[in-house]
Protein backbone atom coordinates (compact mmCIF):
# COMPACT_ATOMS: atom_id res chain seq x y z
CA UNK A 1 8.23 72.54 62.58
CA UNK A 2 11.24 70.61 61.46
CA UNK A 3 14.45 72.06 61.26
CA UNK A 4 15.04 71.71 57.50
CA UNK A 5 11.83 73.93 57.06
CA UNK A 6 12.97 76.63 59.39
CA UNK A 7 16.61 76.70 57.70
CA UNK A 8 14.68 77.24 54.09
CA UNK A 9 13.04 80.35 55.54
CA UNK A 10 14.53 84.16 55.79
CA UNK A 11 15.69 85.32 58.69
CA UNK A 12 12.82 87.80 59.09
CA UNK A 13 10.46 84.66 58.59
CA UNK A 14 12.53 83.19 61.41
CA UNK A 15 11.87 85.85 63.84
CA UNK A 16 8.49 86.37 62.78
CA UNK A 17 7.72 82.62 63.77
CA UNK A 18 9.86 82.68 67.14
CA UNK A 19 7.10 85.88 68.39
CA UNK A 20 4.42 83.75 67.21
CA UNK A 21 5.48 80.68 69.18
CA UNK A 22 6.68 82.85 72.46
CA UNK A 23 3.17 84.15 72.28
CA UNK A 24 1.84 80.72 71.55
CA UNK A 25 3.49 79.32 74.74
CA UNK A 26 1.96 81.94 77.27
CA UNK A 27 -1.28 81.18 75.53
CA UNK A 28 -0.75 77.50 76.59
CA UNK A 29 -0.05 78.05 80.13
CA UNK A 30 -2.63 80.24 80.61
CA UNK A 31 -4.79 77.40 79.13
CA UNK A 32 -3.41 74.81 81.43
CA UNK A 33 -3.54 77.09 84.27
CA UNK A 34 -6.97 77.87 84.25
CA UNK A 35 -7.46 73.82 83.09
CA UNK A 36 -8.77 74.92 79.89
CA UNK A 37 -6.21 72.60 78.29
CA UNK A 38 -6.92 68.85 77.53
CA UNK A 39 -3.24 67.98 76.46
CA UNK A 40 -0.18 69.44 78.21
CA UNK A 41 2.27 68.11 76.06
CA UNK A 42 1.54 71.03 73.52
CA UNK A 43 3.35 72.86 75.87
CA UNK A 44 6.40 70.69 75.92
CA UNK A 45 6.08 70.69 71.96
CA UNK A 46 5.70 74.47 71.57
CA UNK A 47 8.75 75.05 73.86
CA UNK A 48 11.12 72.74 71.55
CA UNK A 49 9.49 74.51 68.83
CA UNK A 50 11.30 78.04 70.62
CA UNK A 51 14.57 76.22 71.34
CA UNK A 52 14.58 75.08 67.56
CA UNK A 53 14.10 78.18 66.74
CA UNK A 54 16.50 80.26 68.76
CA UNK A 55 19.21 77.82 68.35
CA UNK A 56 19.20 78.27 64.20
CA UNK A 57 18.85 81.93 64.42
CA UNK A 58 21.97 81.24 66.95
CA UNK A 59 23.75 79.41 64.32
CA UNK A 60 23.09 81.98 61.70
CA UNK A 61 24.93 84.80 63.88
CA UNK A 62 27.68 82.77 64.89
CA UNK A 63 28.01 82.01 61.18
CA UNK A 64 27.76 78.41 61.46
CA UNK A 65 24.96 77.75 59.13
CA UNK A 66 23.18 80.72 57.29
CA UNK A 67 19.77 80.92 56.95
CA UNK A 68 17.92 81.11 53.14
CA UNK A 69 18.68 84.47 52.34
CA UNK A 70 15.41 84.65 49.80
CA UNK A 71 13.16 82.17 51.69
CA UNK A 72 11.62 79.06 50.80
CA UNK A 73 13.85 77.04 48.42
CA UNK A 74 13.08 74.17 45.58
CA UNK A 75 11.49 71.11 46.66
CA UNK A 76 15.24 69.21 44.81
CA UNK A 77 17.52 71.66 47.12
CA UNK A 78 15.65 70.56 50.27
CA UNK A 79 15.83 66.82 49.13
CA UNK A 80 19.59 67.48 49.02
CA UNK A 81 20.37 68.97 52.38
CA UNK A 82 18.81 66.31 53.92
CA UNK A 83 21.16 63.88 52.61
């Protein structure tokens, strides 16, 4: 998930998806433990995926960026904060 999508989400969108992808990850090394999973770099994926995560909900505390306070915004808004 890019970052632009996570920003255009509410925070209780946010930490819906961060659960999902902790739970996600101990699926995955269960899988690779118990060699159930062909490609180990969905691990390495799914934890950027948490550190992408954590670190916007990090910036909305801090107040350095807030987070969409009514979710996903219009496809012309998006096209603008990206530059």
């Amino acid at each position: 998930m890019k970052s632009y999508e996570i920003r255009a989400m509410s925070l209780d969108e946010v930490r819906s998806e961060l659960r999902d992808a902790l739970e996600g990850i101990s699926n995955l090394k269960f899988q690779l433990a118990t060699k159930q999973l062909s490609d180990a770099l969905r691990v390495r994926y799914a934890r950027r995926n948490v550190a992408r995560l954590k670190t916007i909900l990090r910036e909305h505390e801090s107040g350095v960026r807030k987070l969409s306070a009514s979710g996903p915004q219009r496809e012309e808004d998006r096209q603008e904060a990206r530059g």
